[in-house]
PDB file of N, CA and C in Angstrom:
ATOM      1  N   UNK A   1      20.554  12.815 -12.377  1.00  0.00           N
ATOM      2  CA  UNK A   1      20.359  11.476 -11.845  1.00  0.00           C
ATOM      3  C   UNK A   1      19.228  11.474 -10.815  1.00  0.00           C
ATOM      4  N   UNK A   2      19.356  12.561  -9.957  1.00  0.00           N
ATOM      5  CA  UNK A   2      18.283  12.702  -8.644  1.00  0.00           C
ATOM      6  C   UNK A   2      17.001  12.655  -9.875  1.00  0.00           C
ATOM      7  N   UNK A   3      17.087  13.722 -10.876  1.00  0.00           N
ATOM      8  CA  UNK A   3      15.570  13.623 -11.630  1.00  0.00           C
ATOM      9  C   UNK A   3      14.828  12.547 -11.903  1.00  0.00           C
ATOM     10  N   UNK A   4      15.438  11.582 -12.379  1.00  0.00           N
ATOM     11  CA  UNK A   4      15.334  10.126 -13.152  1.00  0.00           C
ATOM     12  C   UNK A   4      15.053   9.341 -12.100  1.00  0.00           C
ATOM     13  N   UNK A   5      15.293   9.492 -10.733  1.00  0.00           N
ATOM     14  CA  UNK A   5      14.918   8.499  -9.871  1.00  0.00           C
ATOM     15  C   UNK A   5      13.418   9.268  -9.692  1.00  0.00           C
ATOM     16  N   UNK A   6      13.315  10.527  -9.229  1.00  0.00           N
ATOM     17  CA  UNK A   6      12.008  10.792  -9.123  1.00  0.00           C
ATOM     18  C   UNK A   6      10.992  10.730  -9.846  1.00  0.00           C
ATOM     19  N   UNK A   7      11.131  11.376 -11.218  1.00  0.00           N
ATOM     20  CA  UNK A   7      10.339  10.701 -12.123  1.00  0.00           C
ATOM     21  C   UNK A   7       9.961   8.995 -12.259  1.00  0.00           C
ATOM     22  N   UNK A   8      10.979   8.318 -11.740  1.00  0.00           N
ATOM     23  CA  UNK A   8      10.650   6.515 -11.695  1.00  0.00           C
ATOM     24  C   UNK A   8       9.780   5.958 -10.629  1.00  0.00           C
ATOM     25  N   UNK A   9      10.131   6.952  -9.729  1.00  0.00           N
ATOM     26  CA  UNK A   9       9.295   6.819  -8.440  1.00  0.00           C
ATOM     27  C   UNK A   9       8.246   7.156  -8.876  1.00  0.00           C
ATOM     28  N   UNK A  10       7.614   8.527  -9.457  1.00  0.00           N
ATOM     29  CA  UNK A  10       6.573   8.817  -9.465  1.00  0.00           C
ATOM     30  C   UNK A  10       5.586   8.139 -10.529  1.00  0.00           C
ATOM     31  N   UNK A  11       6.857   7.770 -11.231  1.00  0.00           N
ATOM     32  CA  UNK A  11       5.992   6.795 -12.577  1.00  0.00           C
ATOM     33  C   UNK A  11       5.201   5.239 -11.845  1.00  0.00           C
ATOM     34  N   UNK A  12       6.181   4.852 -11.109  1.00  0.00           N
ATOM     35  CA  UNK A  12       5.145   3.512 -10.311  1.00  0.00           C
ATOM     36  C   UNK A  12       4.314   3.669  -9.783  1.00  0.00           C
ATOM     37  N   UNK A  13       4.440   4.835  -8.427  1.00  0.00           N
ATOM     38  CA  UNK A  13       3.379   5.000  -7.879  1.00  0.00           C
ATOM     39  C   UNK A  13       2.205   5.767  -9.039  1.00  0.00           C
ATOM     40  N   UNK A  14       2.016   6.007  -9.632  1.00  0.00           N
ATOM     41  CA  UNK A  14       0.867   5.972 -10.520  1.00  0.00           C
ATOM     42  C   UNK A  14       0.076   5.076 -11.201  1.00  0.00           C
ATOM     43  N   UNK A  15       1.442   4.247 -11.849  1.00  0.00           N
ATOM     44  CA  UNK A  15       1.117   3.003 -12.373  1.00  0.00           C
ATOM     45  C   UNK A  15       0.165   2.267 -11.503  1.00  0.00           C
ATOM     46  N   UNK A  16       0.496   2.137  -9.912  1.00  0.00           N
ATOM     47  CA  UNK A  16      -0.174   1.056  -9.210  1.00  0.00           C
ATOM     48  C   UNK A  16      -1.990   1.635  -8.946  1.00  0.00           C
ATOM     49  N   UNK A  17      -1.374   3.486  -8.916  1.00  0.00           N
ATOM     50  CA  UNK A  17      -2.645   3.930  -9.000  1.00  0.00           C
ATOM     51  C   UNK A  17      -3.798   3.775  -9.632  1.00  0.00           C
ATOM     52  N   UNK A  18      -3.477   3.469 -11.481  1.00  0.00           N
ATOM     53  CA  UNK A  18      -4.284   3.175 -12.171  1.00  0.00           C
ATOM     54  C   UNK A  18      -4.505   1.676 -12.299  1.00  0.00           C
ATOM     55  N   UNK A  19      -3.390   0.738 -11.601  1.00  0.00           N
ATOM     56  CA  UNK A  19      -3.659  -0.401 -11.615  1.00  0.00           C
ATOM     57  C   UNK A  19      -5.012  -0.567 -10.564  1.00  0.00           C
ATOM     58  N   UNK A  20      -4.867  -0.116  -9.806  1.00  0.00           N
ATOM     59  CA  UNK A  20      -6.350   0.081  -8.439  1.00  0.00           C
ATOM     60  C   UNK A  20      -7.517   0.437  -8.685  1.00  0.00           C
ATOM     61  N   UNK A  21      -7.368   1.222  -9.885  1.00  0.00           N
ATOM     62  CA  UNK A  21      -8.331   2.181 -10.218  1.00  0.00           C
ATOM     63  C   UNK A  21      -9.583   1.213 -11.303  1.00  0.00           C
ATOM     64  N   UNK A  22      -8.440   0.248 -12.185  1.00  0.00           N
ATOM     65  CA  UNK A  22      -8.609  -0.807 -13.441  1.00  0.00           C
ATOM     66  C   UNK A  22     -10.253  -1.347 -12.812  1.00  0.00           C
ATOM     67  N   UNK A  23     -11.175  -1.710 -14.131  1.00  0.00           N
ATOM     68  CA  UNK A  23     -12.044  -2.381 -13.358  1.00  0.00           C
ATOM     69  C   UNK A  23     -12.091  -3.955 -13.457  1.00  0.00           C
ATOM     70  N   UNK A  24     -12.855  -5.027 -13.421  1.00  0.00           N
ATOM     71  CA  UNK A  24     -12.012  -6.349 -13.877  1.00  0.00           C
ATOM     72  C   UNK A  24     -13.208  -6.513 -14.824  1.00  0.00           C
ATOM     73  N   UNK A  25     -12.784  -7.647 -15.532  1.00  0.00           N
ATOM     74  CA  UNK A  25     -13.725  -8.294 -16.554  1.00  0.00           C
ATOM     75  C   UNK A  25     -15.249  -8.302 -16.375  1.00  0.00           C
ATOM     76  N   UNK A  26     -15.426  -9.018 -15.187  1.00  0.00           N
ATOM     77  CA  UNK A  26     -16.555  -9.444 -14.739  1.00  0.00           C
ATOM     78  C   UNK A  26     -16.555  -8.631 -12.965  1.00  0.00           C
ATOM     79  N   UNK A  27     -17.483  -7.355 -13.385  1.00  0.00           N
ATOM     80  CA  UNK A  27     -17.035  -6.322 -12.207  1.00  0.00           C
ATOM     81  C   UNK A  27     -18.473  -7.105 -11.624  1.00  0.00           C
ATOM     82  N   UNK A  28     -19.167  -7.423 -10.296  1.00  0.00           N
ATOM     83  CA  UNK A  28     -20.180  -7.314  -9.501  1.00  0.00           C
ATOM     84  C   UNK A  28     -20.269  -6.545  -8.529  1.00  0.00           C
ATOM     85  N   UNK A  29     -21.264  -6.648  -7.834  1.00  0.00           N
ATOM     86  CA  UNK A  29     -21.388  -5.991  -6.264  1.00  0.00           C
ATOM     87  C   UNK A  29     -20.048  -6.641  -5.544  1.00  0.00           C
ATOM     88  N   UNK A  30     -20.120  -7.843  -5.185  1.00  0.00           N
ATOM     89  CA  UNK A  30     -19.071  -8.428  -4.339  1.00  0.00           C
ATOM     90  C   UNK A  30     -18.034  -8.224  -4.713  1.00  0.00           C
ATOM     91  N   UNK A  31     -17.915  -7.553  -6.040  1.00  0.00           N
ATOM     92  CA  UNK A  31     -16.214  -7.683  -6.284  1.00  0.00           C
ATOM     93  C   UNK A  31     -15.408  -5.933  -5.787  1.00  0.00           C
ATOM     94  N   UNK A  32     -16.960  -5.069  -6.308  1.00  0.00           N
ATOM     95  CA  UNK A  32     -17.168  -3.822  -5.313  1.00  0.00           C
ATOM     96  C   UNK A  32     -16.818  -3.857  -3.863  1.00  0.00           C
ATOM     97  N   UNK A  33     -17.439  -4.965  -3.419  1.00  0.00           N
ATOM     98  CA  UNK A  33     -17.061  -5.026  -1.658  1.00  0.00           C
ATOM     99  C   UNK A  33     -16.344  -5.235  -1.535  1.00  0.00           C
ATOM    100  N   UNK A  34     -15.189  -5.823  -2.512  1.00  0.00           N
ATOM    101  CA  UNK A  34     -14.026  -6.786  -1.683  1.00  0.00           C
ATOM    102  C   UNK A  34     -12.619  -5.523  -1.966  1.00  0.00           C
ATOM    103  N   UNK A  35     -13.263  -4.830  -3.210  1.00  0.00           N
ATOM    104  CA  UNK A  35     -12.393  -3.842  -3.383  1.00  0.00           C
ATOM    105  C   UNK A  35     -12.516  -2.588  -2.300  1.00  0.00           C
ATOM    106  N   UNK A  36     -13.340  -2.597  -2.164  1.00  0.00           N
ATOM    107  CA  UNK A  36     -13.578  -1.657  -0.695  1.00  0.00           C
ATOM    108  C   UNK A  36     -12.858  -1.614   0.496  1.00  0.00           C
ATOM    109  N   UNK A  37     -13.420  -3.529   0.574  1.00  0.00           N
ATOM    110  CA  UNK A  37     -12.567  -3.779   1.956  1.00  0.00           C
ATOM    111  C   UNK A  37     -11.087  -3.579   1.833  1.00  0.00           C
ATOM    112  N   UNK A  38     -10.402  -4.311   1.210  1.00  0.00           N
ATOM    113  CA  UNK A  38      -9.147  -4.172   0.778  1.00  0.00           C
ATOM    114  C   UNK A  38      -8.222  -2.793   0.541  1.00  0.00           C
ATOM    115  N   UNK A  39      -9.370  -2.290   0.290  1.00  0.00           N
ATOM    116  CA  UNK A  39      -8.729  -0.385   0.128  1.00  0.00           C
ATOM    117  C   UNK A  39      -8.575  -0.234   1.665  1.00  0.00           C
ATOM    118  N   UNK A  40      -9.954  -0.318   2.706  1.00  0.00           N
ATOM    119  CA  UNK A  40     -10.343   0.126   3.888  1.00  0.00           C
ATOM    120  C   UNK A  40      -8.793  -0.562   4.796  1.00  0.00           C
ATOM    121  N   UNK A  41      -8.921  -1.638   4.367  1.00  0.00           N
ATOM    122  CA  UNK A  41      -7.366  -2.479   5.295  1.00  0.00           C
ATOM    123  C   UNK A  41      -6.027  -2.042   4.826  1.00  0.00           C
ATOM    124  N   UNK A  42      -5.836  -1.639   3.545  1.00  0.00           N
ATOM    125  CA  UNK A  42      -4.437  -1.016   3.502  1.00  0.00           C
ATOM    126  C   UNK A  42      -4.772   0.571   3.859  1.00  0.00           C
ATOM    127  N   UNK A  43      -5.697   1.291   4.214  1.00  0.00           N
ATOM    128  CA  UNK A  43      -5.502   2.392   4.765  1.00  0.00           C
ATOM    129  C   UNK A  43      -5.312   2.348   6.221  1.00  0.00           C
ATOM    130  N   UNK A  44      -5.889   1.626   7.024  1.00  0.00           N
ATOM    131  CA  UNK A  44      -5.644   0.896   8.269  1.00  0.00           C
ATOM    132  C   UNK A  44      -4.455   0.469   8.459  1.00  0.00           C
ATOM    133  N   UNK A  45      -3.781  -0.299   7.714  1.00  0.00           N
ATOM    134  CA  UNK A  45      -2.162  -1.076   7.409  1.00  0.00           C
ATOM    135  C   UNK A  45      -1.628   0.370   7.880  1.00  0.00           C
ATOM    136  N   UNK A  46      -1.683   1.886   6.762  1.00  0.00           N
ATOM    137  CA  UNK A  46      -0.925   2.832   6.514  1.00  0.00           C
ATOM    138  C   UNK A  46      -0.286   3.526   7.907  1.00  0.00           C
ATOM    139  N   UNK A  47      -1.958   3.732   8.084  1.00  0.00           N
ATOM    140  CA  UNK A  47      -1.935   4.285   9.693  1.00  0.00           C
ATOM    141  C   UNK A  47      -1.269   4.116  10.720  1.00  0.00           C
ATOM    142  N   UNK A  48      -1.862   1.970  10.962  1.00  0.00           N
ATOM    143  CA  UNK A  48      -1.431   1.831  11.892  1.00  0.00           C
ATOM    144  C   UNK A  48       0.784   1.842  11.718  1.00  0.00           C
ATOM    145  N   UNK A  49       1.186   1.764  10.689  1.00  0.00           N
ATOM    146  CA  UNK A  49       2.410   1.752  10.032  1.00  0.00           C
ATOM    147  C   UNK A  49       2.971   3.156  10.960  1.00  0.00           C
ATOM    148  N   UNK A  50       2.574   4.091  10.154  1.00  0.00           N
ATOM    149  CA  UNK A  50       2.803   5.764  10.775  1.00  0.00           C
ATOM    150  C   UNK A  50       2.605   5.667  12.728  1.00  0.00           C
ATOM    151  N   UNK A  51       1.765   5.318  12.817  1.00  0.00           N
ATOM    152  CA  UNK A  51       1.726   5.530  14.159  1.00  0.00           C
ATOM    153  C   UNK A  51       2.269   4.220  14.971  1.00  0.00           C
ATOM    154  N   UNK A  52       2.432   3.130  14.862  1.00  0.00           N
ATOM    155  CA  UNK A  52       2.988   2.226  15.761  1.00  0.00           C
ATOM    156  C   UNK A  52       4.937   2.318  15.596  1.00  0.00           C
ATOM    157  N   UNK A  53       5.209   2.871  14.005  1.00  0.00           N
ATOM    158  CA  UNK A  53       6.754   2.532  14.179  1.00  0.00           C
ATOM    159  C   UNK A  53       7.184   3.079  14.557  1.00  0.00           C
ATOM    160  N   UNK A  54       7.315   4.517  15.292  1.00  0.00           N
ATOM    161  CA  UNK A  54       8.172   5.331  16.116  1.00  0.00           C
ATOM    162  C   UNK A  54       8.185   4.892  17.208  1.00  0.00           C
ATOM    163  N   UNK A  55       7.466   3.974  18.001  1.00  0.00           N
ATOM    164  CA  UNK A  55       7.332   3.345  18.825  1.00  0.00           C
ATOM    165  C   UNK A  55       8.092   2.022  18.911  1.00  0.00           C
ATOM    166  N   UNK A  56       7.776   1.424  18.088  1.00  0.00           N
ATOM    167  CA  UNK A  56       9.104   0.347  17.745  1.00  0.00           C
ATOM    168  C   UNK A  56      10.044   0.614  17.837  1.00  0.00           C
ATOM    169  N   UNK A  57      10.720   1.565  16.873  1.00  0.00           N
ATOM    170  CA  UNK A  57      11.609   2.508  16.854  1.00  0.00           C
ATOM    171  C   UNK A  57      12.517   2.748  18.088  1.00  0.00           C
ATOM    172  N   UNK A  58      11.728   3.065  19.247  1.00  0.00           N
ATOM    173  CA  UNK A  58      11.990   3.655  20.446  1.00  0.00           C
ATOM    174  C   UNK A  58      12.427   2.604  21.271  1.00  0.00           C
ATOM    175  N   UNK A  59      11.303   1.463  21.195  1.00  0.00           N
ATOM    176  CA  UNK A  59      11.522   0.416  21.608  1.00  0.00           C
ATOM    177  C   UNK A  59      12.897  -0.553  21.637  1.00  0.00           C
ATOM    178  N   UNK A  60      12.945  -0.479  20.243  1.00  0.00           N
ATOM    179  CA  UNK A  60      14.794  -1.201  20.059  1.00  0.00           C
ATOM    180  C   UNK A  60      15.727  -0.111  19.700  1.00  0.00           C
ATOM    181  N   UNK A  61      15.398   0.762  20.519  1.00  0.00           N
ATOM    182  CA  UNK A  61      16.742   1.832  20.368  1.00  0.00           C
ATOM    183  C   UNK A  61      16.895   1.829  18.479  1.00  0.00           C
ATOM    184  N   UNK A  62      16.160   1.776  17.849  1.00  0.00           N
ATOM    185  CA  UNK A  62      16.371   2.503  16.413  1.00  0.00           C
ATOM    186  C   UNK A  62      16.863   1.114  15.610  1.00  0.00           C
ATOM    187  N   UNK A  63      17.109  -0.147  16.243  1.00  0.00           N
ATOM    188  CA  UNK A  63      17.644  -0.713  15.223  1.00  0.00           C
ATOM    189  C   UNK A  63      16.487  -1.663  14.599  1.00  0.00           C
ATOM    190  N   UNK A  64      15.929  -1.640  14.775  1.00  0.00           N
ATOM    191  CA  UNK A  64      14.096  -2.580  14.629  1.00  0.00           C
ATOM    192  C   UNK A  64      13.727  -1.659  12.748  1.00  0.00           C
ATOM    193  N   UNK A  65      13.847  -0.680  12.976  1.00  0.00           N
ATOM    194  CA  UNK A  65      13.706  -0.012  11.675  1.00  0.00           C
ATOM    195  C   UNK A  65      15.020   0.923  11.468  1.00  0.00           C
ATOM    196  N   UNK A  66      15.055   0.434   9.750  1.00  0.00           N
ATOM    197  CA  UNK A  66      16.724   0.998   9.310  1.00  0.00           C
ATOM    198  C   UNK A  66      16.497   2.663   9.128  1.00  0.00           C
ATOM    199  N   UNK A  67      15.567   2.649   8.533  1.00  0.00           N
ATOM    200  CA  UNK A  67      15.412   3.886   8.075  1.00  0.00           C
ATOM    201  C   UNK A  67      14.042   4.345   7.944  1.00  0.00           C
ATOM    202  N   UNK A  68      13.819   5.982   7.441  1.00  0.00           N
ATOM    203  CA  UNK A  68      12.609   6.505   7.522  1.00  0.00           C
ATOM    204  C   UNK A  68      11.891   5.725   6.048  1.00  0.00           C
ATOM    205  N   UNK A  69      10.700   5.266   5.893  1.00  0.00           N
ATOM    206  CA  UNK A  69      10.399   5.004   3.983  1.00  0.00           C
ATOM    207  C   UNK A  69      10.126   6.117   3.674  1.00  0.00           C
ATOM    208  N   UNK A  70       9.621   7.461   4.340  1.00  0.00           N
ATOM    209  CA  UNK A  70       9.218   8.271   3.428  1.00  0.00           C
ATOM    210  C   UNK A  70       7.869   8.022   2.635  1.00  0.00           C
ATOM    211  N   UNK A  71       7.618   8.879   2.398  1.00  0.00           N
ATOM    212  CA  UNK A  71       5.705   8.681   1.525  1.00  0.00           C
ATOM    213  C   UNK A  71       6.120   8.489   0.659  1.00  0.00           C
ATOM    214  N   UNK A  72       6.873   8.180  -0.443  1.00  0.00           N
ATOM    215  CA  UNK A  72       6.932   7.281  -1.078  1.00  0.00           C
ATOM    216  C   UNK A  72       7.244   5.577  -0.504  1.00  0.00           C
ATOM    217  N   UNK A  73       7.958   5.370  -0.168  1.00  0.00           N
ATOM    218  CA  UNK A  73       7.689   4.233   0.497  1.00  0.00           C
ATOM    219  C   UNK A  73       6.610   3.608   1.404  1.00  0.00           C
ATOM    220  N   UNK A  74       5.849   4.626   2.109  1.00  0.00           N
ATOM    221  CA  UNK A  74       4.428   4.261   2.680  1.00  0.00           C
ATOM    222  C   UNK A  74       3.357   4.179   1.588  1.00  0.00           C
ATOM    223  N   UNK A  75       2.954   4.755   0.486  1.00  0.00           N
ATOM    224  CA  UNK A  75       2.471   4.468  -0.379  1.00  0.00           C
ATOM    225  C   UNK A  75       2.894   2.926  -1.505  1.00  0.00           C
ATOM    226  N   UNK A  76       3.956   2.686  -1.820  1.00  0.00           N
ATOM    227  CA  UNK A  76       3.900   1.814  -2.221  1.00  0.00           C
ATOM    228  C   UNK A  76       3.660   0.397  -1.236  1.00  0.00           C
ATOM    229  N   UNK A  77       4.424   0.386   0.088  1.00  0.00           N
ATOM    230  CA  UNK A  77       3.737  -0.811   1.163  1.00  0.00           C
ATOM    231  C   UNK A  77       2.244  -0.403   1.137  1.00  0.00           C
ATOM    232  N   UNK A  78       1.720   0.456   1.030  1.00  0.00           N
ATOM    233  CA  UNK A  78       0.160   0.321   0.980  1.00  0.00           C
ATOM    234  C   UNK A  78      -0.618   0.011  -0.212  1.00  0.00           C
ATOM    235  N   UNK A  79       0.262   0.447  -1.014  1.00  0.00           N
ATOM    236  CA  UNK A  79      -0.694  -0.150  -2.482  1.00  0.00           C
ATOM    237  C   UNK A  79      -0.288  -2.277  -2.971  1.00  0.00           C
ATOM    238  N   UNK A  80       1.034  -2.593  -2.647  1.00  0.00           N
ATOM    239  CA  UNK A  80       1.537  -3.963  -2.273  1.00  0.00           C
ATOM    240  C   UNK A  80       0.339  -4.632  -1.251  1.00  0.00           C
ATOM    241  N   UNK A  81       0.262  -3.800  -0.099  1.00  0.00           N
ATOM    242  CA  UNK A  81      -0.799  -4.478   0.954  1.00  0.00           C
ATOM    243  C   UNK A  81      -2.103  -4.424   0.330  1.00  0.00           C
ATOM    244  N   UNK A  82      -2.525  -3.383  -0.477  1.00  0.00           N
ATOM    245  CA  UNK A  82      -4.097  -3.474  -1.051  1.00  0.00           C
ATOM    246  C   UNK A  82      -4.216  -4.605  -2.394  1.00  0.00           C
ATOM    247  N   UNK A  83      -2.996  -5.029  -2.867  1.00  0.00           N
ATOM    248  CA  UNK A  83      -3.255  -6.022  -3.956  1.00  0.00           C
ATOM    249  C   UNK A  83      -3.041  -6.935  -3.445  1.00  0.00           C
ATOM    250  N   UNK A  84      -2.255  -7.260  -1.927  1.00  0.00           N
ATOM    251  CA  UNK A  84      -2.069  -8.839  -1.627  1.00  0.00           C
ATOM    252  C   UNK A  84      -3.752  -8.920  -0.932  1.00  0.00           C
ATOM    253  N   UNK A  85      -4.022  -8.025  -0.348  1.00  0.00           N
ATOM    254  CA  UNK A  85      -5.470  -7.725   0.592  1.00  0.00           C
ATOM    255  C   UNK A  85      -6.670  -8.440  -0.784  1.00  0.00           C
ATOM    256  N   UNK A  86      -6.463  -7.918  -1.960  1.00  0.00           N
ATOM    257  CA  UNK A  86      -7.671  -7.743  -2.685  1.00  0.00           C
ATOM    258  C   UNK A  86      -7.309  -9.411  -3.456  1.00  0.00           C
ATOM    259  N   UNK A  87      -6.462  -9.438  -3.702  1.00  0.00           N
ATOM    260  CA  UNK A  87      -5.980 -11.000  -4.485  1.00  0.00           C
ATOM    261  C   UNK A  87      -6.377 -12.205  -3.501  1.00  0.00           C
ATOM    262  N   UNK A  88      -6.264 -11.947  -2.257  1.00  0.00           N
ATOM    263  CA  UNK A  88      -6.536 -12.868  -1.016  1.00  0.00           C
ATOM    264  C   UNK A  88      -7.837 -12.888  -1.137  1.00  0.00           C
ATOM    265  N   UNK A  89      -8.644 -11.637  -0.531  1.00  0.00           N
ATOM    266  CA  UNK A  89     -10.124 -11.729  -0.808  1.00  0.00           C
ATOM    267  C   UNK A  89     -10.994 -12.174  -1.929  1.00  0.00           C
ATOM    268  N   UNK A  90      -9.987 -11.961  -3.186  1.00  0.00           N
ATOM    269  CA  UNK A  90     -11.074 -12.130  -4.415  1.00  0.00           C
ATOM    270  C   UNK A  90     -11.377 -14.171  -4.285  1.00  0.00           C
ATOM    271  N   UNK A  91     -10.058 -14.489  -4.163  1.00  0.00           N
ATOM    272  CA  UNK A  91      -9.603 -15.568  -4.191  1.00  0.00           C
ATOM    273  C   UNK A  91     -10.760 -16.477  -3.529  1.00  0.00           C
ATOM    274  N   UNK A  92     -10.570 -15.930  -1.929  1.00  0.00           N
ATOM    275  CA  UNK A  92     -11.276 -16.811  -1.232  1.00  0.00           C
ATOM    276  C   UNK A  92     -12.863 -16.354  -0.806  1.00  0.00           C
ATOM    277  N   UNK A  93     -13.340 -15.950  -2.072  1.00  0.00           N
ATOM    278  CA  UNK A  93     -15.180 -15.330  -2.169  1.00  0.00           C
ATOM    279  C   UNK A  93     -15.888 -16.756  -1.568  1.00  0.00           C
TER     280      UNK A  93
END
């Protein structure tokens, strides 16, 4: 059972990988930049994630956050944040 969850885990986070990776129909420069930026802000998101919540954490005595996500869970809030990041940007060119 533990296998089957990991393998599922690892099957999404790939999936989203190659979803990131995809190029679009009509690729340009700007659509280059916006994918850039959007990468550049969910790595920023990641960071600031890792380093501000132990602090939170501390802050409300532990109940502010339930639990650890684990890199799997920091990877998928970062790949979620790079498609809402890149869908926002493409949107509003």
């Amino acid at each position: 059972d533990e296998i089957a969850k990991t393998i599922f885990r690892l099957g999404v986070l790939l999936s989203f990988l190659l979803l990131a990776l995809t190029r679009d129909k009509i690729e340009d420069e700007l659509t280059l930049v916006i994918r850039l930026k959007a990468l550049a802000s969910s790595f920023i998101f990641g960071v600031g994630y890792v380093v501000v919540s132990p602090f939170v954490s501390w802050l409300f005595d532990g109940e502010f956050i339930v639990e650890d996500l684990g890199i799997e869970g920091l990877l998928l809030t970062m790949f979620l944040f790079y498609f809402g990041m890149f869908g926002l940007m493409k949107r509003n060119r």
